[in-house]
Every structure is written in C-alpha cells, then in structure tokens.
N, C-alpha and C. Protein backbone atom coordinates (compact mmCIF):
# COMPACT_ATOMS: atom_id res chain seq x y z
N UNK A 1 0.84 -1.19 0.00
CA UNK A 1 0.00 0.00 0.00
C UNK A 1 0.89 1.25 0.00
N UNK A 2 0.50 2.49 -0.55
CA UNK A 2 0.87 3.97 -0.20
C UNK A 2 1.00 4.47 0.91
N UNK A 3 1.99 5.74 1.27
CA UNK A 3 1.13 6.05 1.96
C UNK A 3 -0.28 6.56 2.29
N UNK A 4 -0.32 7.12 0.86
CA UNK A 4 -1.77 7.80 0.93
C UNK A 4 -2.78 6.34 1.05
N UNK A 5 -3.02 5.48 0.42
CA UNK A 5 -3.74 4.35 0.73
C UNK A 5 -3.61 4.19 2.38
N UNK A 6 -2.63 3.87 3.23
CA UNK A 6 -2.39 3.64 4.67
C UNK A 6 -3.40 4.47 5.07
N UNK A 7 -2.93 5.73 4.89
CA UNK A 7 -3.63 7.16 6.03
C UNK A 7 -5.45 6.72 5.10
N UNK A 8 -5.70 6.86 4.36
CA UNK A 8 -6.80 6.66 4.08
C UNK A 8 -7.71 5.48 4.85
N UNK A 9 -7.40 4.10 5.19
CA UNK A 9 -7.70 3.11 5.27
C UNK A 9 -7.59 3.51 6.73
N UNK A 10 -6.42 3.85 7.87
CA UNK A 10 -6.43 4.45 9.01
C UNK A 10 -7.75 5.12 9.25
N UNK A 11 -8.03 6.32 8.23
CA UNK A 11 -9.73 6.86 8.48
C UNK A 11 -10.89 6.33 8.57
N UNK A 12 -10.84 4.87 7.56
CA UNK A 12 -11.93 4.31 7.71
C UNK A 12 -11.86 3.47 8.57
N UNK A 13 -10.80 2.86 9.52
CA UNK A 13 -10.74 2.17 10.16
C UNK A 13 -11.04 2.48 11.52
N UNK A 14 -10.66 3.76 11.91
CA UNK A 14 -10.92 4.85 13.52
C UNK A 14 -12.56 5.11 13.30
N UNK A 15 -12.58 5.83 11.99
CA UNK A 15 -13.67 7.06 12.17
C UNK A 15 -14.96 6.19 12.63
N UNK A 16 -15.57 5.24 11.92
CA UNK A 16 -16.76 4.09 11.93
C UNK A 16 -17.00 4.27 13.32
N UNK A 17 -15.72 3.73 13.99
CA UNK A 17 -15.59 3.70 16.13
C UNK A 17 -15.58 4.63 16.95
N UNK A 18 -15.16 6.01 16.44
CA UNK A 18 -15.18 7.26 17.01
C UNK A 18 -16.19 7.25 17.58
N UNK A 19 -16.90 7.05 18.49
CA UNK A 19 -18.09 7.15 19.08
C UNK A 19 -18.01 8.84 19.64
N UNK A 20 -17.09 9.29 19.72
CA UNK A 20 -17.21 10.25 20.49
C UNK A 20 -17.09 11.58 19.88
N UNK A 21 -16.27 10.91 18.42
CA UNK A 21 -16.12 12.25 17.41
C UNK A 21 -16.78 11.91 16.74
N UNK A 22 -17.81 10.85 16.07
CA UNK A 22 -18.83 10.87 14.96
C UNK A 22 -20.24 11.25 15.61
N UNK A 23 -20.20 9.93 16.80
CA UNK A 23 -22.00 10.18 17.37
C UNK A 23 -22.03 11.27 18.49
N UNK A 24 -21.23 11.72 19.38
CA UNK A 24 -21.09 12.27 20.43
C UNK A 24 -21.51 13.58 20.25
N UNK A 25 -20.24 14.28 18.97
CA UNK A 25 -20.15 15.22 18.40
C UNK A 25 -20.55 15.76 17.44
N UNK A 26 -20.39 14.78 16.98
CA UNK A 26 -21.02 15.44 15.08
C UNK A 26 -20.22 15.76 14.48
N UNK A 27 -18.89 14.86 14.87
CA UNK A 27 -18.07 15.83 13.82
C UNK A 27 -18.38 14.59 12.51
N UNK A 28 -17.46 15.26 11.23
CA UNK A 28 -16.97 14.60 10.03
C UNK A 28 -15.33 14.67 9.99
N UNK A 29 -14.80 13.59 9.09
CA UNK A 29 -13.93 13.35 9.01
C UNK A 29 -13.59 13.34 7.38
N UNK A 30 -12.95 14.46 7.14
CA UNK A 30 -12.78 15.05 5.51
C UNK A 30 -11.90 14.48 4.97
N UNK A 31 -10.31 14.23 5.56
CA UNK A 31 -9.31 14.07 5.21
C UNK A 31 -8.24 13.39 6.11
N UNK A 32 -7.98 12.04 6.01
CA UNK A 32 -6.93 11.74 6.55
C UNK A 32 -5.42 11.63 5.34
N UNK A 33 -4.94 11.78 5.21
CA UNK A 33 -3.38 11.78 4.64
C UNK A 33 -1.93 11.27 5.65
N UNK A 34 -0.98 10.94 4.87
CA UNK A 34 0.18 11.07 5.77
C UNK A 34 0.31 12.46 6.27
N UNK A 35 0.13 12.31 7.85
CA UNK A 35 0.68 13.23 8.64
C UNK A 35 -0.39 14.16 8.67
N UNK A 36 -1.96 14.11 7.92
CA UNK A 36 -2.70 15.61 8.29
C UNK A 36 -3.48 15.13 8.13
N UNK A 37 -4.90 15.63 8.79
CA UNK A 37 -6.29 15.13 8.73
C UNK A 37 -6.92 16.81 8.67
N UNK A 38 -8.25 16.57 8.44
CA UNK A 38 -9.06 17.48 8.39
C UNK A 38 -10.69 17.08 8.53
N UNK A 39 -11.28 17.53 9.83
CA UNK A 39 -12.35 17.50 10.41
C UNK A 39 -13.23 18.37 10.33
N UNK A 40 -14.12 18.27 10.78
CA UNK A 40 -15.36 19.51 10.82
C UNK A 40 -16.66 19.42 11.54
N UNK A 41 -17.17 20.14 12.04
CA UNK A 41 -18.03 20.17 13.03
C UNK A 41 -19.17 21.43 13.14
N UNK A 42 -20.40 21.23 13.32
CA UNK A 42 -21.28 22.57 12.68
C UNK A 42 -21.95 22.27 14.26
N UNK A 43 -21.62 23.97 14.92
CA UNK A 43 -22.08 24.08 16.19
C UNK A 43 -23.40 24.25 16.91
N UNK A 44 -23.92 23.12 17.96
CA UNK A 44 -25.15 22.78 17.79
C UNK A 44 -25.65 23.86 18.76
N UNK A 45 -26.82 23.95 19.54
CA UNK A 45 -27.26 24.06 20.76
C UNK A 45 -26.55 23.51 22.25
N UNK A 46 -26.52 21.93 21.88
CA UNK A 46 -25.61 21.19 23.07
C UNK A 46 -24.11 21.23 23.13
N UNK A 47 -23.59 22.54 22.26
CA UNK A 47 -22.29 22.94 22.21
C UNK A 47 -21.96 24.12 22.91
N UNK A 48 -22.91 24.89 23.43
CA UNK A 48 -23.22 26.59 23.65
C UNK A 48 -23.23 26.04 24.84
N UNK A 49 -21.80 27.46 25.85
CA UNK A 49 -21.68 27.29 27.68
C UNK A 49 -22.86 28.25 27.84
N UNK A 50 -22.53 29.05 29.11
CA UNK A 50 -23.19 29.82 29.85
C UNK A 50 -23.55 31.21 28.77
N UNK A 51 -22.45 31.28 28.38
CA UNK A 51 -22.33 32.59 27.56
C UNK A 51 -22.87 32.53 26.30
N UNK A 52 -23.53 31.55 25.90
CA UNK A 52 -23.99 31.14 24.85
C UNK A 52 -23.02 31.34 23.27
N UNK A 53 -22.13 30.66 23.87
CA UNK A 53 -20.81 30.25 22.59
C UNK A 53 -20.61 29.01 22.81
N UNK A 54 -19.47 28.53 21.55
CA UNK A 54 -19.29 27.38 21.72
C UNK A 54 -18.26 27.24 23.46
N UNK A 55 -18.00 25.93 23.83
CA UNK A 55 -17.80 25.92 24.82
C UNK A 55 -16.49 25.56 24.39
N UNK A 56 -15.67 25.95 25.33
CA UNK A 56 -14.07 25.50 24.66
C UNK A 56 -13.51 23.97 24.83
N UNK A 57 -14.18 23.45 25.16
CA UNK A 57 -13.25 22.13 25.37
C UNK A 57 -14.30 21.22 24.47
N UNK A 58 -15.43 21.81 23.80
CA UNK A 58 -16.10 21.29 22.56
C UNK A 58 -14.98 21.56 21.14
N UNK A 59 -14.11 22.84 21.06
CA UNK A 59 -13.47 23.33 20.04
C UNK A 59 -12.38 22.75 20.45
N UNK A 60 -11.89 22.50 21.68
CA UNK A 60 -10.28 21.52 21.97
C UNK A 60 -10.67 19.96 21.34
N UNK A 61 -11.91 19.37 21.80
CA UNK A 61 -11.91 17.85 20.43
C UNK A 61 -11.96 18.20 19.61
N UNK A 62 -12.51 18.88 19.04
CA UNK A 62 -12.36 18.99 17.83
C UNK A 62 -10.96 18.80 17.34
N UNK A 63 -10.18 19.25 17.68
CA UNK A 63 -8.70 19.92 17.52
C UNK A 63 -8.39 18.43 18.08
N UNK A 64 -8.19 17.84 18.96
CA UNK A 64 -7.96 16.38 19.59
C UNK A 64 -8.23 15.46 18.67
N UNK A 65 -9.36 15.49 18.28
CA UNK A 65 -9.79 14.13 17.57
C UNK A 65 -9.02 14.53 15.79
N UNK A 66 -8.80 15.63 15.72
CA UNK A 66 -7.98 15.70 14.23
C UNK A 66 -6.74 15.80 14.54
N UNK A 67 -6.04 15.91 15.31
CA UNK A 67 -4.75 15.42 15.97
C UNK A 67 -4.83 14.03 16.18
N UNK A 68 -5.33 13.06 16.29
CA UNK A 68 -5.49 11.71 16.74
C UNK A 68 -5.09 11.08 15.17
N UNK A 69 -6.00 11.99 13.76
CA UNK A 69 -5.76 11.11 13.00
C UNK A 69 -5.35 11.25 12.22
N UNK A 70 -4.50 12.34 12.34
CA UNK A 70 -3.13 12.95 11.51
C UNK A 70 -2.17 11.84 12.45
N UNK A 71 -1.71 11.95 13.50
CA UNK A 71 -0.50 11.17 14.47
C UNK A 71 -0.76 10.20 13.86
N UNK A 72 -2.22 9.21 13.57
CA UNK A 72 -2.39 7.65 13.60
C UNK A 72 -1.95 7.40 11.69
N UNK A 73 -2.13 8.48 11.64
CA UNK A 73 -2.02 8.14 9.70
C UNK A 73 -0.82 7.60 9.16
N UNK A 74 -0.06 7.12 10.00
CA UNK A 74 1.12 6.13 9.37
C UNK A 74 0.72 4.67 9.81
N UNK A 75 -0.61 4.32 10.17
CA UNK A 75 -0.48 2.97 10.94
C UNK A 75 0.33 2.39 12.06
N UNK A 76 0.36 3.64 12.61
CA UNK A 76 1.30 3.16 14.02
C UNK A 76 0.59 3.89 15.01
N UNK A 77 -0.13 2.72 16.08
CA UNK A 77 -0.63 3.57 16.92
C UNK A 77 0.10 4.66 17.73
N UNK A 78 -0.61 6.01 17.79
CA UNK A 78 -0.46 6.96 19.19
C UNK A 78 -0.99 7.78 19.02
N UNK A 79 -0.51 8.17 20.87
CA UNK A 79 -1.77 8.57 21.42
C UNK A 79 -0.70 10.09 21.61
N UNK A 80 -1.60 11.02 22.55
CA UNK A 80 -1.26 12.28 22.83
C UNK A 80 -0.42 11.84 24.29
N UNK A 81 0.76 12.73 24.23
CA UNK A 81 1.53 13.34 25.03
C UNK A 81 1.42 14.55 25.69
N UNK A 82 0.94 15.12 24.99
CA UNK A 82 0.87 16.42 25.52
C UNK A 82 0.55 17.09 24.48
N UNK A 83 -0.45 18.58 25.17
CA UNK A 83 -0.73 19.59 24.22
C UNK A 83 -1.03 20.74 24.58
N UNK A 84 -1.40 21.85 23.87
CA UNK A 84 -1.72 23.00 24.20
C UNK A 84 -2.60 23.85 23.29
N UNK A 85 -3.64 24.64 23.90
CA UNK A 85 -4.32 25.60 22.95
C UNK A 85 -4.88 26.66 23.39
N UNK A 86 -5.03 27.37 21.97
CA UNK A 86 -5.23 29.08 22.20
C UNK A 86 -6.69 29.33 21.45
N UNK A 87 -7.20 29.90 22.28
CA UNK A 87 -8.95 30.23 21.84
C UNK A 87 -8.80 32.14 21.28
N UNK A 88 -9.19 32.18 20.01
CA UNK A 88 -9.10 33.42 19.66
C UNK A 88 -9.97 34.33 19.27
N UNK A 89 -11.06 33.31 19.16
CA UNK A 89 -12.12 34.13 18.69
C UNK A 89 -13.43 32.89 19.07
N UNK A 90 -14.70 33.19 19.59
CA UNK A 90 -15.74 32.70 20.07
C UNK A 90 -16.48 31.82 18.80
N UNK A 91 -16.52 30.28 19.13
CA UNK A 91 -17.63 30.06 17.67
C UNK A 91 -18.83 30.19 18.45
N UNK A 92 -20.06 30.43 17.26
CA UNK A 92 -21.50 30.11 17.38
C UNK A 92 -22.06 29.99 17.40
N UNK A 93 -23.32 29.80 17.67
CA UNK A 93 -24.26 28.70 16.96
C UNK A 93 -24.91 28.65 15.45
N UNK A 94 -24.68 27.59 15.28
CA UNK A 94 -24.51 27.96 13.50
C UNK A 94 -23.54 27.68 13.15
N UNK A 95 -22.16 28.17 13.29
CA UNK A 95 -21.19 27.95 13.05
C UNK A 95 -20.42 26.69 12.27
N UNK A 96 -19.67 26.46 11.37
CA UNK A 96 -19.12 25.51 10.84
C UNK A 96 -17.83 25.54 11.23
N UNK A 97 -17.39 24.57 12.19
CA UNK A 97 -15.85 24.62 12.38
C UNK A 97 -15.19 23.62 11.54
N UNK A 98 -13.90 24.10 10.94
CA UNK A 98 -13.01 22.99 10.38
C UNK A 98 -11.85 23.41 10.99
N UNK A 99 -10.62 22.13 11.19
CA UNK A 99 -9.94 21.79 11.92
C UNK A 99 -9.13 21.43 10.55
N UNK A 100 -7.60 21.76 10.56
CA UNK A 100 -6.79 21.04 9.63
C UNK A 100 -5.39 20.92 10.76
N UNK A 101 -5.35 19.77 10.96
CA UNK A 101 -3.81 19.07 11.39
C UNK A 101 -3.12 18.69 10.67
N UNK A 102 -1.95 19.45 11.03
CA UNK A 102 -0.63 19.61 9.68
C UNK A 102 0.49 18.79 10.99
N UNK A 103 1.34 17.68 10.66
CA UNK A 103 2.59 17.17 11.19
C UNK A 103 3.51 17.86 10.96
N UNK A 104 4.30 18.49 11.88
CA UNK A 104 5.06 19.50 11.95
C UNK A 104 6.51 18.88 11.43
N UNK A 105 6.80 17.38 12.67
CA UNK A 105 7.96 16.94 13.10
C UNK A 105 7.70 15.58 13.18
N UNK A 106 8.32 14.38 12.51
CA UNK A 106 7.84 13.19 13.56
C UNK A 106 9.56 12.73 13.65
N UNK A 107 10.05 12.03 14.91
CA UNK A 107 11.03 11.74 14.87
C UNK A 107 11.54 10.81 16.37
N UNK A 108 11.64 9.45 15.61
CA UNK A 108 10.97 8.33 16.39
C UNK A 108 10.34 7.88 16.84
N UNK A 109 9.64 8.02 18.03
CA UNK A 109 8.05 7.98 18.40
C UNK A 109 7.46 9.37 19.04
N UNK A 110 7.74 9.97 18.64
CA UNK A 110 7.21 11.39 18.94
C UNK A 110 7.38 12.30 17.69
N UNK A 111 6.15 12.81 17.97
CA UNK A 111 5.66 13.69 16.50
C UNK A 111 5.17 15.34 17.23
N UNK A 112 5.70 16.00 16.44
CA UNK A 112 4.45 17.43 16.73
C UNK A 112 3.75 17.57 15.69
N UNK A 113 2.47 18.17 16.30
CA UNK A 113 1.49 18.65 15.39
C UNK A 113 0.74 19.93 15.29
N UNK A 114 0.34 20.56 14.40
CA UNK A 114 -0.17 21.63 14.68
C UNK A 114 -1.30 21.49 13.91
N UNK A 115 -2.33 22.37 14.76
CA UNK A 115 -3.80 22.11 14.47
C UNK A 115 -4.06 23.76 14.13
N UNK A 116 -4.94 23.90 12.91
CA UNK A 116 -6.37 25.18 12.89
C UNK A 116 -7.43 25.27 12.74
N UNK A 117 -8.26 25.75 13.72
CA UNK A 117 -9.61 25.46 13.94
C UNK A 117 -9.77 26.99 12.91
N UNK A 118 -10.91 26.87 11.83
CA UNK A 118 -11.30 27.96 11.39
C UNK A 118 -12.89 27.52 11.43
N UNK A 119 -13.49 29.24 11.13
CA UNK A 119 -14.96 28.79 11.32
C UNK A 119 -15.45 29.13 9.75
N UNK A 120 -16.63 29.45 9.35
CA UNK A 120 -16.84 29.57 8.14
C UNK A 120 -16.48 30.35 7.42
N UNK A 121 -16.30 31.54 7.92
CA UNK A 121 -15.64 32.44 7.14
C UNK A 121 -14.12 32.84 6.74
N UNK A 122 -13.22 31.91 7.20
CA UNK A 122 -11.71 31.51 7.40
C UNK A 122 -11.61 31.99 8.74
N UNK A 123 -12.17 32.54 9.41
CA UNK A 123 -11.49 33.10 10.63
C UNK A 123 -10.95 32.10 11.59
N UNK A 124 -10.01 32.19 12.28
CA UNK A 124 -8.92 31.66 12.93
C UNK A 124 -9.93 31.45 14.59
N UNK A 125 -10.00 30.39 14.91
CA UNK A 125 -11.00 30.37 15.89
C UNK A 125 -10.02 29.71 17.37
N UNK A 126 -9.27 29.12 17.04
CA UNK A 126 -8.22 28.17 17.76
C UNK A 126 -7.32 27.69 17.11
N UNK A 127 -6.20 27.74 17.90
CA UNK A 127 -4.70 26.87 17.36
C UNK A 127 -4.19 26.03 18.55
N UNK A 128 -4.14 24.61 17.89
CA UNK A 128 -3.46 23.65 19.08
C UNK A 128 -2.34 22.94 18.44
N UNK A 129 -1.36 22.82 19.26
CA UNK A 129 0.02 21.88 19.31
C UNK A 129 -0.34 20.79 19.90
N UNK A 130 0.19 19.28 19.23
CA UNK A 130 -0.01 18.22 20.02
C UNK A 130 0.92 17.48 19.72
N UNK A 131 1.48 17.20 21.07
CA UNK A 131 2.78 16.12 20.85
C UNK A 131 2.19 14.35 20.80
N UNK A 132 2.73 13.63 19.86
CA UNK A 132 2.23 12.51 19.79
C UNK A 132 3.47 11.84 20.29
N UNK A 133 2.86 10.20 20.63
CA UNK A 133 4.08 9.34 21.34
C UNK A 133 2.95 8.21 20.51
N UNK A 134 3.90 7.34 20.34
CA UNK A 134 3.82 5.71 19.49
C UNK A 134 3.44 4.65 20.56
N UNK A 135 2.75 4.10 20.36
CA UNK A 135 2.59 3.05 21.37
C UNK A 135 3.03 1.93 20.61
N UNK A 136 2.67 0.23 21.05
CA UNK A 136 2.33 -0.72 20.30
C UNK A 136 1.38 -0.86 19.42
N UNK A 137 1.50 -1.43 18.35
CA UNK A 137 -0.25 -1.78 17.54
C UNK A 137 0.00 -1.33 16.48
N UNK A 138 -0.55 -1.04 15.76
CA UNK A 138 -1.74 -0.99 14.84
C UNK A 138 -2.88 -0.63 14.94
N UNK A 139 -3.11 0.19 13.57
CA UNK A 139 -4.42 0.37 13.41
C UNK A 139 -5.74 -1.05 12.94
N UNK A 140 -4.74 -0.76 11.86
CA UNK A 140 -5.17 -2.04 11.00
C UNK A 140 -4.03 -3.06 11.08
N UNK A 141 -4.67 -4.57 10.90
CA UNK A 141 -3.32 -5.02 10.61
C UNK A 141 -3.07 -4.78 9.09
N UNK A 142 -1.37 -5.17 8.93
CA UNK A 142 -0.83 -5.06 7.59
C UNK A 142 -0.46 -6.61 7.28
C-alpha cells in the first residue's frame, strides 16, 4: 500500500468507532493523509456554555480528535503526550468549524502537530500543538 492508501484506510478504520467524534459530536472526518487530517463540526445548541458560545473544550476535540488522526495516519498507533491551545475568537451557533492538522515533526516515536480550527468564514478560531508518542499496535493489521 501507499502512503496515501495507509492514512486513508487508518480513516476508515478509527472514524466508523469514534463514538465520540462521529455520534457524540457530530463531527466529520474530511481528510486523513500522511501526517494531516481534516475535520469539521457545525455548532449545535448542546455545544453553547453559559455565555452562549461554543464551549471550549467542545473546540479543543475537535482539535484532539484531528490530531489523533493525523499522528495515527502512518499505521502506528499513538496517542497524545501532551498539548496546548489558544482560543481566539468565540464560535457560534450555526457555526461551521473545520480543523486542519498539519505534522510539523515526527522523529521516532514522537511527532508534533499543529492544528487550525477555522470557522466559516476563514477566521482563525483556535490553534493547538499536540505532541504525539507511538505506542504498540496498529491500526489495522498489515
């Protein structure tokens, strides 16, 4: 196989099980590739805090779960190490978020990644870094 075949087959192999980023959330899953995925998510009612915006740790999965399948898109499982993010602008209801995770670095079992949450109009809504680490496994077998 390719890589592009791998990272592809990786998507269909996670996304189906995502229980938490397909049924939970609502997100979609646009694009897996070597090293970058691209997600999306259209902000509901059960996404809106107090302040009636999206809630931020609804816009951090987002950003998580397209970090998960950019890291996994070589067929080697891993998981997150660590990460960080910056909220820059409020989504809301209505809203269409897309998420593109770009692999910065991978180099041995640790990868960086960088994530952008934009909303419909390109605007820059969040940016997250996520360090990946390799476990055992597989996605799929080969």
């Amino acid at each position: 196989m390719t890589p592009q075949e791998v990272a592809r087959k990786v998507g269909e192999t996670m996304f189906p099980v995502d229980v938490a980023s397909k049924d939970t959330m609502g997100m979609e899953l646009l694009v897996c590739e070597p090293g970058r995925a691209v997600m999306r998510m259209q902000v509901k009612e059960l996404h809106l805090n107090g302040h009636q915006i999206c809630h931020g740790g609804f816009i951090f999965t987002l950003a998580d779960s397209t970090f998960a399948f950019a890291c996994n898109s070589y067929n080697k499982n891993a998981v997150a190490a660590g990460c960080s993010i910056e909220f820059l602008r409020p989504g809301k209801l209505g809203d269409v978020l897309t998420c593109e995770g770009v692999e910065q670095t991978l180099s041995g079992r640790h990868g960086i990644y960088d994530m952008k949450v934009t909303n419909q109009h390109g605007e820059v809504v969040a940016v997250f870094r996520g360090k990946s680490a390799q476990i055992a496994g597989t996605v799929f077998p080969e």
